[in-house]
N, C-alpha and C. Protein backbone atom coordinates (compact mmCIF):
# COMPACT_ATOMS: atom_id res chain seq x y z
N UNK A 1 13.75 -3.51 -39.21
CA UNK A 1 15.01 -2.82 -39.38
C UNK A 1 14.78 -1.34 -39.53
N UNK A 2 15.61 -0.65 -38.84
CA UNK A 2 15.83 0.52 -38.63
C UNK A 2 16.79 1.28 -40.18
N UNK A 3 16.21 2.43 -40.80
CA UNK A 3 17.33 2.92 -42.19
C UNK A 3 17.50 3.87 -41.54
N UNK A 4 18.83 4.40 -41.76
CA UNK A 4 19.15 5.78 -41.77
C UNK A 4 20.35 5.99 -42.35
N UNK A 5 19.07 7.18 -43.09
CA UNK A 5 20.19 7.94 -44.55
C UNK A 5 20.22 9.21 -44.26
N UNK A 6 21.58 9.68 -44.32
CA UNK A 6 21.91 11.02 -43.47
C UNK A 6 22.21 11.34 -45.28
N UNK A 7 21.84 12.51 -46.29
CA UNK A 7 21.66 12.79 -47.25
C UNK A 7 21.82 14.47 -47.50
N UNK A 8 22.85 15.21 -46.63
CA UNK A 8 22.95 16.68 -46.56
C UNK A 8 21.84 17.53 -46.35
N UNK A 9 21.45 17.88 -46.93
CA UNK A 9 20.17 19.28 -46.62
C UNK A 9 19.09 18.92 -47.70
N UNK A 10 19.76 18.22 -48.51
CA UNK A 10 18.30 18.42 -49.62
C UNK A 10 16.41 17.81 -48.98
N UNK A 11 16.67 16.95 -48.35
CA UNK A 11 15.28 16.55 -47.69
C UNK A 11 14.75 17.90 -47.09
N UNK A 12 15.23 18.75 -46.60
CA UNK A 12 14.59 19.97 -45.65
C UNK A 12 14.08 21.12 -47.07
N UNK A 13 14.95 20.94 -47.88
CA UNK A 13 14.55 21.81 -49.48
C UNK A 13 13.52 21.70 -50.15
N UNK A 14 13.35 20.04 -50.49
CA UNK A 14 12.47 19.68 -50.81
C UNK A 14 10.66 20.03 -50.67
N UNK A 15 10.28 20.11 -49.24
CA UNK A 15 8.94 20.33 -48.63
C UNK A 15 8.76 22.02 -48.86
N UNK A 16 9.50 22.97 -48.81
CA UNK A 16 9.96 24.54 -49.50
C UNK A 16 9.80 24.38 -50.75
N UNK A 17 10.56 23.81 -51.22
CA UNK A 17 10.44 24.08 -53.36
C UNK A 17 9.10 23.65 -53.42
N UNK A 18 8.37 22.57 -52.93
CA UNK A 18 7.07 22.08 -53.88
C UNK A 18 6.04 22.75 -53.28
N UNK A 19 6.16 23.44 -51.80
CA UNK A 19 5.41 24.26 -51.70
C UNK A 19 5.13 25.96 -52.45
N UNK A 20 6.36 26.53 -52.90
CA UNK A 20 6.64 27.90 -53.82
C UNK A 20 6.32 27.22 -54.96
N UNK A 21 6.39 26.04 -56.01
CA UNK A 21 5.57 25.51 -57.23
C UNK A 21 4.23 25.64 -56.92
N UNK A 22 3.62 24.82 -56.34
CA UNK A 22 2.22 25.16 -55.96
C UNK A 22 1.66 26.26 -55.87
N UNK A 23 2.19 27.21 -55.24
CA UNK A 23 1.14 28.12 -54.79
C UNK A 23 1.80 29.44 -56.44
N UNK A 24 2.40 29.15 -57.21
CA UNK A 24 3.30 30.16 -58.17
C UNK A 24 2.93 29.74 -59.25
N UNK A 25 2.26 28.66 -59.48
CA UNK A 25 1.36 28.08 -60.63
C UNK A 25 0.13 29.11 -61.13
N UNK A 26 0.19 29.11 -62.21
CA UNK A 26 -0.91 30.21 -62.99
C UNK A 26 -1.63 29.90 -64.04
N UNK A 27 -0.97 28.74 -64.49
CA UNK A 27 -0.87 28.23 -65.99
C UNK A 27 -2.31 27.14 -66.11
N UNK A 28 -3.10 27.55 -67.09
CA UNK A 28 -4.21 26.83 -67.42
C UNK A 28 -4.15 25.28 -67.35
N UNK A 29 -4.75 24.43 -67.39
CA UNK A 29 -4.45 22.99 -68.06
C UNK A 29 -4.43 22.71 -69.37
N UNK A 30 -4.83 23.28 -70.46
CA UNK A 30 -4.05 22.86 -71.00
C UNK A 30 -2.59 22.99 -71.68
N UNK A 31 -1.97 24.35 -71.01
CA UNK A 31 -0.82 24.45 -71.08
C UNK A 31 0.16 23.53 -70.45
N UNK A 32 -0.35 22.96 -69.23
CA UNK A 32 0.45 22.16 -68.65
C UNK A 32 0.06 21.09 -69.21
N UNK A 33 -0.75 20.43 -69.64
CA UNK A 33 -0.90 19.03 -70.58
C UNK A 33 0.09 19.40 -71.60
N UNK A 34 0.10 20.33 -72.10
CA UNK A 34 1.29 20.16 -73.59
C UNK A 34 2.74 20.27 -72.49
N UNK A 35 3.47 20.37 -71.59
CA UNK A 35 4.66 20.05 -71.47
C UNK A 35 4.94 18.82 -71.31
N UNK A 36 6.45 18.54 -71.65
CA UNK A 36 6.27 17.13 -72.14
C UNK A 36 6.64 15.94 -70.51
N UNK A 37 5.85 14.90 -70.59
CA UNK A 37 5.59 14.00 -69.53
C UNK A 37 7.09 13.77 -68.69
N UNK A 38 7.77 13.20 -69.86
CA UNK A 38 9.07 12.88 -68.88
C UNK A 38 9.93 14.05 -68.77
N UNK A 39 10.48 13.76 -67.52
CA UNK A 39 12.44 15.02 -67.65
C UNK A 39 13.36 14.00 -67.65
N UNK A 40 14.42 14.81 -67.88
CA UNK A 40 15.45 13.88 -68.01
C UNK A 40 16.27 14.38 -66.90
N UNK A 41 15.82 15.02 -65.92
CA UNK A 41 16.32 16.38 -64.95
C UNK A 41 16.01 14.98 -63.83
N UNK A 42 16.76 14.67 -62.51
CA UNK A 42 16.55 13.76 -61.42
C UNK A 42 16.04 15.08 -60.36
N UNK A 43 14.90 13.88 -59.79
CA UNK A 43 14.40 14.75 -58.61
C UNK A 43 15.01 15.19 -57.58
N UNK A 44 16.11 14.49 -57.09
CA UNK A 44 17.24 14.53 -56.18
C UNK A 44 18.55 14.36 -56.70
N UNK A 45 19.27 15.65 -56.63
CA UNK A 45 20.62 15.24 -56.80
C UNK A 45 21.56 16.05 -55.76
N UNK A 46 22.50 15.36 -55.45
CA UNK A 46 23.29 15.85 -54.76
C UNK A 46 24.73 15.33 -54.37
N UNK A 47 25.69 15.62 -53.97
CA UNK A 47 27.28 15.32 -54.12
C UNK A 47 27.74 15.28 -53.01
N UNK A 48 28.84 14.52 -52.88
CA UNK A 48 29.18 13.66 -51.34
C UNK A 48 28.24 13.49 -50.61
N UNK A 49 27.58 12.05 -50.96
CA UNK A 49 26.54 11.36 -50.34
C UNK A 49 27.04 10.20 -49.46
N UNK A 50 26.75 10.29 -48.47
CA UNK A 50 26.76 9.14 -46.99
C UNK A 50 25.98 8.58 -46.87
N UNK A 51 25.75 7.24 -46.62
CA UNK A 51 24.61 6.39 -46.34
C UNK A 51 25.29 5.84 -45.63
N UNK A 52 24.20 5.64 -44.19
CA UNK A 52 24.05 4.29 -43.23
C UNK A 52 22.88 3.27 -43.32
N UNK A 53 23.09 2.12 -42.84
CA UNK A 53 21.96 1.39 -42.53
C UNK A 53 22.30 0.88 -41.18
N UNK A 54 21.47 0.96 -40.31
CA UNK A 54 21.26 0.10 -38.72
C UNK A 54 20.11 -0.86 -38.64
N UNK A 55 20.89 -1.76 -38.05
CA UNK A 55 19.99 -2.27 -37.30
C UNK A 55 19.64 -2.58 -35.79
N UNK A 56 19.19 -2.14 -35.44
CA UNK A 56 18.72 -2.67 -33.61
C UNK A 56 20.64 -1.41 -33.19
N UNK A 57 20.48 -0.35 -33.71
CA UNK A 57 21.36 0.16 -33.40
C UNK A 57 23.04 0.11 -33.92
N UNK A 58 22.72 -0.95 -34.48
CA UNK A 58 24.26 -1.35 -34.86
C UNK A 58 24.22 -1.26 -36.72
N UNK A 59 25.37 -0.44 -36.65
CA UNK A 59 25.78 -0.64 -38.31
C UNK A 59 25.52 -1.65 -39.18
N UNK A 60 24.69 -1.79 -40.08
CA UNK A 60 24.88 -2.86 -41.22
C UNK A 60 25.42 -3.05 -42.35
N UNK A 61 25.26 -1.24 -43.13
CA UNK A 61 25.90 -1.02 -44.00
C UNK A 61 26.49 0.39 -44.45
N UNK A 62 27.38 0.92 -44.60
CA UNK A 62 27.99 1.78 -45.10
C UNK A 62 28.33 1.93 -46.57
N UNK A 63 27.51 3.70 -47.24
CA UNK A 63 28.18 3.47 -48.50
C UNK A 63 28.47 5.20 -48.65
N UNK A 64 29.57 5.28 -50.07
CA UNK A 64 29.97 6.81 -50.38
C UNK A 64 29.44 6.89 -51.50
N UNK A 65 28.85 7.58 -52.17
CA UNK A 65 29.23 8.37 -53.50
C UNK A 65 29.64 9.35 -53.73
N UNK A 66 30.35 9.91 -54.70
CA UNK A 66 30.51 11.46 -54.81
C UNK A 66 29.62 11.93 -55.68
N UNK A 67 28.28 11.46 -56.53
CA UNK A 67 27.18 12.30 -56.83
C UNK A 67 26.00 11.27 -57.27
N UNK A 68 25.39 11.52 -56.58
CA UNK A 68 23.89 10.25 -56.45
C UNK A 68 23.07 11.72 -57.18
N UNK A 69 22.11 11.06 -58.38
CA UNK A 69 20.70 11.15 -58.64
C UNK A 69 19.62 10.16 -58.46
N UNK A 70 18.65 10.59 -58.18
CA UNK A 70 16.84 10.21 -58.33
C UNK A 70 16.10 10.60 -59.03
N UNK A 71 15.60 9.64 -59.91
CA UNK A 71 14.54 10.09 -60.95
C UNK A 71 13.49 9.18 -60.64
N UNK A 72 12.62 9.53 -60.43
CA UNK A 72 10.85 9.07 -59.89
C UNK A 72 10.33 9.67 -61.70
N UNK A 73 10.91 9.95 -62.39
CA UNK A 73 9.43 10.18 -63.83
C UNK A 73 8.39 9.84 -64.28
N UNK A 74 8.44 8.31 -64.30
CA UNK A 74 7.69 7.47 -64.54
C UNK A 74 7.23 6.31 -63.78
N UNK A 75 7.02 5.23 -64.78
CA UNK A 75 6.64 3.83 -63.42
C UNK A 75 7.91 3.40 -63.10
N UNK A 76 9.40 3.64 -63.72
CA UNK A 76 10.04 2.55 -63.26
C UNK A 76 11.42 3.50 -62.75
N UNK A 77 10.96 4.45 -61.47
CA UNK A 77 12.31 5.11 -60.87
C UNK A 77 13.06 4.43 -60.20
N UNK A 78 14.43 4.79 -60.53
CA UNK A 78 15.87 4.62 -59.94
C UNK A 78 16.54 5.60 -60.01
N UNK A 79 17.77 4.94 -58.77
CA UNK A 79 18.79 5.86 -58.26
C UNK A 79 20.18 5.47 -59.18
N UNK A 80 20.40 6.64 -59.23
CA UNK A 80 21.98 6.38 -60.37
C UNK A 80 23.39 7.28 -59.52
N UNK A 81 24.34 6.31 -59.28
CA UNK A 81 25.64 7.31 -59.10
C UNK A 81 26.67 7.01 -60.12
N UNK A 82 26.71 8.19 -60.83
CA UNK A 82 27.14 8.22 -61.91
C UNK A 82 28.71 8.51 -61.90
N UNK A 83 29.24 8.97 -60.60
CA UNK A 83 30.75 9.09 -60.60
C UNK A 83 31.04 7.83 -59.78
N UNK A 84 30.20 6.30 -59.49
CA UNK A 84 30.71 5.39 -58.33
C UNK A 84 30.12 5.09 -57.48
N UNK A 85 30.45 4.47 -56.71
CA UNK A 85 29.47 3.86 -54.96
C UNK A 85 30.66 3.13 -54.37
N UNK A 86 30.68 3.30 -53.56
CA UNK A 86 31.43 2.30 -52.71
C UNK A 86 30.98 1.93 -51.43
N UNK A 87 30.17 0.89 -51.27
CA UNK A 87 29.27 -0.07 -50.01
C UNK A 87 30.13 -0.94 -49.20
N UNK A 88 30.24 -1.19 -48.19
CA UNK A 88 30.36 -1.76 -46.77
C UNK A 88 29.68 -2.79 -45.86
N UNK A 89 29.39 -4.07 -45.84
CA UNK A 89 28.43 -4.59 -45.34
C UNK A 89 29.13 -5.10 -43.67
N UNK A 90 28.48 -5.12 -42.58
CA UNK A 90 29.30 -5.23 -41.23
C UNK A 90 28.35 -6.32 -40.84
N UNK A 91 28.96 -7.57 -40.27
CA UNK A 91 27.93 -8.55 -39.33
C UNK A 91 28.34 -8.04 -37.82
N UNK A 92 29.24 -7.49 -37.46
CA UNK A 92 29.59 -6.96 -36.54
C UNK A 92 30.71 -5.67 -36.53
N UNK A 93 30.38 -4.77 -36.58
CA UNK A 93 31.34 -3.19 -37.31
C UNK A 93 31.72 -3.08 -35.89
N UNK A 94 33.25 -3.03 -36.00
CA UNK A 94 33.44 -2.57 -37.46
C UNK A 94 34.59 -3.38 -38.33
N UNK A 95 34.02 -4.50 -37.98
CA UNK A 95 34.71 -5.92 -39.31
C UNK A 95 33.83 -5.76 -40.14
N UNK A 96 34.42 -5.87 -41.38
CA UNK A 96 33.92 -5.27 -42.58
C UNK A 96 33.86 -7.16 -43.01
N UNK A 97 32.27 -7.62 -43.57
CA UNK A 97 31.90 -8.62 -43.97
C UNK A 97 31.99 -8.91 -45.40
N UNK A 98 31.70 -7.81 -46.11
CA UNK A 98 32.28 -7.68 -47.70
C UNK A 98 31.70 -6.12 -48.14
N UNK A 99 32.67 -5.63 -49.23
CA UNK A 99 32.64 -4.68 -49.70
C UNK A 99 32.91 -4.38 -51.03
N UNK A 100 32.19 -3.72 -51.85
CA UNK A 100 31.81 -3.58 -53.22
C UNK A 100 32.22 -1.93 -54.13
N UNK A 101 33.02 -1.99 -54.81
CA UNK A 101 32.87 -0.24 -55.36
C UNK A 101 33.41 -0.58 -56.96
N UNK A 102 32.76 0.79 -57.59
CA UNK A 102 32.68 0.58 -58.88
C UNK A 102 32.45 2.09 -59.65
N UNK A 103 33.04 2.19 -60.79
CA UNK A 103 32.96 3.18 -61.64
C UNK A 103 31.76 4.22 -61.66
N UNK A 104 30.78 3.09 -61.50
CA UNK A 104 29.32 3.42 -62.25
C UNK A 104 28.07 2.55 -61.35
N UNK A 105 26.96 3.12 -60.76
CA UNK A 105 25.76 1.95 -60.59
C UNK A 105 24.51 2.64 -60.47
N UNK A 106 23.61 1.94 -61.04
CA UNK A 106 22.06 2.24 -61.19
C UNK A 106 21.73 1.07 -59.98
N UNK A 107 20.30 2.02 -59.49
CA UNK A 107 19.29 1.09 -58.67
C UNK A 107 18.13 0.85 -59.07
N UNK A 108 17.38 0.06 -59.55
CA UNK A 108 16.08 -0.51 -60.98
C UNK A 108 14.99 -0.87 -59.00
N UNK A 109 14.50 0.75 -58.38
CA UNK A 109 13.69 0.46 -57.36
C UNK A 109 12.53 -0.54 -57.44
N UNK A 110 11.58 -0.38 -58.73
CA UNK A 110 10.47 -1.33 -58.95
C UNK A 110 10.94 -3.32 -58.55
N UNK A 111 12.16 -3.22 -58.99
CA UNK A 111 12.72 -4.67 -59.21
C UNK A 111 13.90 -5.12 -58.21
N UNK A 112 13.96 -4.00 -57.71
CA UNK A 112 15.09 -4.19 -56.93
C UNK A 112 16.45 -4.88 -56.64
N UNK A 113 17.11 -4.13 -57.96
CA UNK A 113 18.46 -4.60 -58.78
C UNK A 113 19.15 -3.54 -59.18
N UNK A 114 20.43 -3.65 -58.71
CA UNK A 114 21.48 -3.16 -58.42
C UNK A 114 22.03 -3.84 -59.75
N UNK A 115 22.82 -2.76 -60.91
CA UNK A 115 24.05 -2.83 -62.00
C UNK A 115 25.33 -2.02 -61.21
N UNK A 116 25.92 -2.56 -61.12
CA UNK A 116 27.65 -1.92 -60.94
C UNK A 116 28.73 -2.21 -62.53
N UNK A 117 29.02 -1.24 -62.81
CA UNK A 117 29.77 -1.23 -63.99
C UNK A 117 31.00 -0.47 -64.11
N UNK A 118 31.93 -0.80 -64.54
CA UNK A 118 33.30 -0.44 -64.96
C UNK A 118 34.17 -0.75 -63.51
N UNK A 119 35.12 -1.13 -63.47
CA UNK A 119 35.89 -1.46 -62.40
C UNK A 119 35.11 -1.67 -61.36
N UNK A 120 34.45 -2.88 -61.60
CA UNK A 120 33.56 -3.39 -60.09
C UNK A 120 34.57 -4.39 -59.65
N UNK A 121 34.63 -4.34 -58.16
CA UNK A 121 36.14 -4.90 -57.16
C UNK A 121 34.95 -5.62 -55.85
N UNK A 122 34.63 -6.25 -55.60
CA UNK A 122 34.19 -7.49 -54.89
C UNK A 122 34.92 -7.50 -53.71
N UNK A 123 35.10 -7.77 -52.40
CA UNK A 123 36.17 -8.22 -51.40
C UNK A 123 34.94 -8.88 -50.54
N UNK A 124 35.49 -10.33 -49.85
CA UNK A 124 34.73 -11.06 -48.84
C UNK A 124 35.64 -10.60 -47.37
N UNK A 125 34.82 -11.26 -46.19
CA UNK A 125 35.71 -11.40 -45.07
C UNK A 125 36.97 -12.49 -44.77
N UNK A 126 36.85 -13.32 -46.33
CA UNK A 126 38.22 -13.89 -46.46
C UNK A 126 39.42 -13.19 -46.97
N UNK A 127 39.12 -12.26 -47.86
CA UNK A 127 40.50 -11.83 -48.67
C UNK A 127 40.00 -12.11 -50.23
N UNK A 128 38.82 -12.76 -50.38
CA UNK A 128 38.42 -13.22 -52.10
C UNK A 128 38.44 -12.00 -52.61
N UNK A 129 39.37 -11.89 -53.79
CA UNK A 129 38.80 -10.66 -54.67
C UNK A 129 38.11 -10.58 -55.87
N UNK A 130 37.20 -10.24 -56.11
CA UNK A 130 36.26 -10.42 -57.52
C UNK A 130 36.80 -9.34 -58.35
N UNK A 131 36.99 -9.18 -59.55
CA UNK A 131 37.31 -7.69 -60.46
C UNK A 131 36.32 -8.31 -61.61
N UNK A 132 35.54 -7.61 -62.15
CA UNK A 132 34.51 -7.38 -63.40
C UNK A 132 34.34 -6.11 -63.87
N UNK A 133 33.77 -6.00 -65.09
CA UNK A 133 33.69 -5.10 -65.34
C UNK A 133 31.90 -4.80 -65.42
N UNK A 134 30.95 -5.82 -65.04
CA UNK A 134 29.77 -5.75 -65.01
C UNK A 134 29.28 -7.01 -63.87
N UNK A 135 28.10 -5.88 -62.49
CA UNK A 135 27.93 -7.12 -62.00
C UNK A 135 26.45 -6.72 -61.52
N UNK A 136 25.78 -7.63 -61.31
CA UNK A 136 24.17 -7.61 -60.95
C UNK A 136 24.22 -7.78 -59.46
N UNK A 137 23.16 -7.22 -58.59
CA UNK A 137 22.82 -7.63 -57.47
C UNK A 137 21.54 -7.61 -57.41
N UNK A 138 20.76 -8.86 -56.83
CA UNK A 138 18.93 -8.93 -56.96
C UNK A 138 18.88 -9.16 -55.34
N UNK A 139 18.32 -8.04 -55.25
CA UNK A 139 17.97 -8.32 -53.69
C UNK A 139 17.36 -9.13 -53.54
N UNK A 140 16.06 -9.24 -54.35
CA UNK A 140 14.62 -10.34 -53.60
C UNK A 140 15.64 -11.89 -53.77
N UNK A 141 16.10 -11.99 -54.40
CA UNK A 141 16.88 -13.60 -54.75
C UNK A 141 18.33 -13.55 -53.94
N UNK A 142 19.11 -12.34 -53.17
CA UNK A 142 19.97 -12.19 -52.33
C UNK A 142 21.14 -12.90 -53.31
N UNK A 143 21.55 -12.45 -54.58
CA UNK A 143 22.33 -13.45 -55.03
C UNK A 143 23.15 -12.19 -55.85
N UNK A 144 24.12 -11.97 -56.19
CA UNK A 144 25.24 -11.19 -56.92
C UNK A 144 25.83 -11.99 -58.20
N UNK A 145 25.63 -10.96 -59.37
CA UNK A 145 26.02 -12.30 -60.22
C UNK A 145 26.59 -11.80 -61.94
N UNK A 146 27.44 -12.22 -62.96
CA UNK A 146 27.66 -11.54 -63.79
C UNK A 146 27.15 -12.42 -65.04
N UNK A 147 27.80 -12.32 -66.30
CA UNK A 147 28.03 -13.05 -67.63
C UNK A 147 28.89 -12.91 -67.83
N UNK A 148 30.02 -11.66 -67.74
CA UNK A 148 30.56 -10.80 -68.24
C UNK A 148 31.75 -11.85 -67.87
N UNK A 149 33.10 -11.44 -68.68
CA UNK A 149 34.59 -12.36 -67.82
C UNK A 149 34.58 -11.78 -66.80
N UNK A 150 35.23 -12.43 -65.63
CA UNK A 150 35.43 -12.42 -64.50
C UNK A 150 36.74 -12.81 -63.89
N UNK A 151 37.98 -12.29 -62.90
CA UNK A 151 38.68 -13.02 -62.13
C UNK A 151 38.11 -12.93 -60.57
N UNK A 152 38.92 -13.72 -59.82
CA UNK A 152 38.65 -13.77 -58.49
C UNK A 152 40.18 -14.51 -58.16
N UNK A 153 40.46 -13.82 -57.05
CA UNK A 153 42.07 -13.98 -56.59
C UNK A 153 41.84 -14.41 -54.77
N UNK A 154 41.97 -15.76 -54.71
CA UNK A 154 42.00 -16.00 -53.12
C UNK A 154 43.57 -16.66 -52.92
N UNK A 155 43.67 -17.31 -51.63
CA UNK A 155 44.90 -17.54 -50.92
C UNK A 155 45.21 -18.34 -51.73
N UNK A 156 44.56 -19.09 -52.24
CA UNK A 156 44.93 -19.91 -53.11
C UNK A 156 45.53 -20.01 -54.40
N UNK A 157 45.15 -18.97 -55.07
CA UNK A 157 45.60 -18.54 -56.49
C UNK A 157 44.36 -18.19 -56.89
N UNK A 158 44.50 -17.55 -58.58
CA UNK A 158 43.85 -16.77 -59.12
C UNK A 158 43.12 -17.98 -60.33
N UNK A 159 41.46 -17.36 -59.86
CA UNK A 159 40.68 -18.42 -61.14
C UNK A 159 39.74 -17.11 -61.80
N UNK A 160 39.42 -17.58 -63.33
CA UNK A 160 38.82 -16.74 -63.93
C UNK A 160 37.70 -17.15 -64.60
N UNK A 161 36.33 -16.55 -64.55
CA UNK A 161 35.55 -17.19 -65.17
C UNK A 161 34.85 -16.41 -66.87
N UNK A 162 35.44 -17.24 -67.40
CA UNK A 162 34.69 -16.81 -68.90
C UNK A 162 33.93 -16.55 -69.35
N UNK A 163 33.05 -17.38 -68.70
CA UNK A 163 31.32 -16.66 -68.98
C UNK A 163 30.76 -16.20 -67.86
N UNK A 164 31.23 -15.75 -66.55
CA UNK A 164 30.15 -15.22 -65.71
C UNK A 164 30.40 -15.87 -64.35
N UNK A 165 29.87 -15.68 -63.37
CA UNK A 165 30.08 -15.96 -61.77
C UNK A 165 28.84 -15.62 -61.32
N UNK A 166 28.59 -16.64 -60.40
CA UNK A 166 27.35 -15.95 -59.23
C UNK A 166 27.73 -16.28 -57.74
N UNK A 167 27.23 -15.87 -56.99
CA UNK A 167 27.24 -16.17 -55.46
C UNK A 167 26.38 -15.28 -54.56
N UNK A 168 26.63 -15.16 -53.55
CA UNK A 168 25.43 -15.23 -52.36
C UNK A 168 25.79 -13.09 -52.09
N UNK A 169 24.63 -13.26 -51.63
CA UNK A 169 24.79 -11.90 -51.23
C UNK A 169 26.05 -11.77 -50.58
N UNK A 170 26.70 -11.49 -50.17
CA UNK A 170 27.79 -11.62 -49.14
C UNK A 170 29.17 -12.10 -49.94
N UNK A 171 28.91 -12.28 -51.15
CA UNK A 171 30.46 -13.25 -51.33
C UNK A 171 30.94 -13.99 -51.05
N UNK A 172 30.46 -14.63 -49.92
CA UNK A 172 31.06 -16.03 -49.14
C UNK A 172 30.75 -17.33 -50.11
N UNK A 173 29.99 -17.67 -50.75
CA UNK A 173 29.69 -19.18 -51.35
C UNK A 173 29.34 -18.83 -52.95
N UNK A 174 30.47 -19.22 -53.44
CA UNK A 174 30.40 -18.69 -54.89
C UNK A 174 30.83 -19.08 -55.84
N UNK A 175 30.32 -19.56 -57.56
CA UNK A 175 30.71 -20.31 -58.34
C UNK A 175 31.51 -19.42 -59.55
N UNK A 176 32.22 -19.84 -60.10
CA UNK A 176 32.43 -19.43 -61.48
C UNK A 176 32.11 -20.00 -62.64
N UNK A 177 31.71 -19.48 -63.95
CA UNK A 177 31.03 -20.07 -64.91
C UNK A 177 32.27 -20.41 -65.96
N UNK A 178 32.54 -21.67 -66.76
CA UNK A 178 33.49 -21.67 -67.60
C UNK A 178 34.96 -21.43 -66.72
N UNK A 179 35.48 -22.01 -66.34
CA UNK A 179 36.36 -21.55 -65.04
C UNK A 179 37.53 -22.04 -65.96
N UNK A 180 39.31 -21.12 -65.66
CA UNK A 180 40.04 -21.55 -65.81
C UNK A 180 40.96 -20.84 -65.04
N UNK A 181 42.22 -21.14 -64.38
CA UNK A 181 43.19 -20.90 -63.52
C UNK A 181 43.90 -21.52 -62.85
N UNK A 182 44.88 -20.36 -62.05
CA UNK A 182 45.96 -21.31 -61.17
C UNK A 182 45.62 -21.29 -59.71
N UNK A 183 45.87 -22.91 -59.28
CA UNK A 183 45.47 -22.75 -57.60
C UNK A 183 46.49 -23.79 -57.16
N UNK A 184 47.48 -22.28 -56.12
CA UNK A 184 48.48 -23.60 -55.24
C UNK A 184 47.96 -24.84 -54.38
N UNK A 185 48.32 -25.64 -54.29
CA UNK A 185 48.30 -26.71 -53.71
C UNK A 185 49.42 -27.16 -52.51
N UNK A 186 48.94 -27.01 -51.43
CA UNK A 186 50.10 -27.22 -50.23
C UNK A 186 50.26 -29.06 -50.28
N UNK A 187 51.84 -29.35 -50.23
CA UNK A 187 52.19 -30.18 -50.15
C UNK A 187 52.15 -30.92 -48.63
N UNK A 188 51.44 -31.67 -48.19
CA UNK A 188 51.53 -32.40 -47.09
C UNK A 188 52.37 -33.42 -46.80
């Protein structure tokens, strides 16, 4: 699979700034041993962020933020958009297969897990709607999943789960935990 992340100008900045650090450095070692290890400063930040993903040419996924950071500090960097995300997944774009946006989400790169928090909104290529206010995504296990209460609103009526929901990457095949709700029933 083919990525492409179109990310404004900062990639071209980047290879410039660490080259003017380098060569503007003066400072003994052990002055630079006493500054302190971590920042709390992200290596990348930047505002109205676009992401694509292709594959074999064709769209897979689409996402927005209005301000993505990167912090690499230590062993365990992730990406944080701290005003939101809103993702797009296409089996054929531009029918939208399911789509995800939310207040708040961190990316845990070492582990590769996705938190979405505060008004996380779920949609399948049926019409299912998920609303949480906390939801996990584990890539390596391809599975989306909460604890947290949960509704989900299909053609059918609206069910809610009390303790939590999981289902498939995609939204298509999906349980609720502690379940209670209303579901019409067509009379035959």
């Amino acid at each position: 699979m083919k990525y492409s992340i179109q990310i404004k100008t900062f990639f071209s900045v980047i290879p410039f700034a660490g080259t003017v650090l380098l060569y503007s450095c003066s400072n003994d070692l052990e002055t630079v041993n006493a500054l302190p290890e971590k920042s709390s400063k992200p290596l990348i930040y930047e505002k109205e962020v676009y992401m694509e993903r292709t594959d074999s040419g064709k769209i897979k996924i689409k996402a927005y933020a209005p301000e993505f950071s990167y912090y690499k500090n230590d062993d365990n960097p992730y990406s944080e958009f701290n005003k939101g995300i809103k993702v797009e997944s296409f089996t054929n774009y531009p029918i939208i297969e399911s789509s995800i946006s939310a207040d708040y989400a961190i990316y845990k790169e070492n582990v590769k897990l996705w938190e979405a928090r505060n008004n996380v909104i779920v949609t399948n290529s049926k019409g299912d709607t998920l609303n949480t206010e906390l939801l996990y995504f584990d890539q390596v296990k391809e599975i989306i999943y909460t604890n947290k209460f949960c509704r989900v609103r299909t053609e059918d009526g609206i069910l809610f789960g009390k303790n939590g929901f999981e289902a498939d990457q995609y939204f298509t095949r999906w349980k609720l935990k502690n379940t209670k709700g209303t579901v019409n029933v067509k009379d035959e």
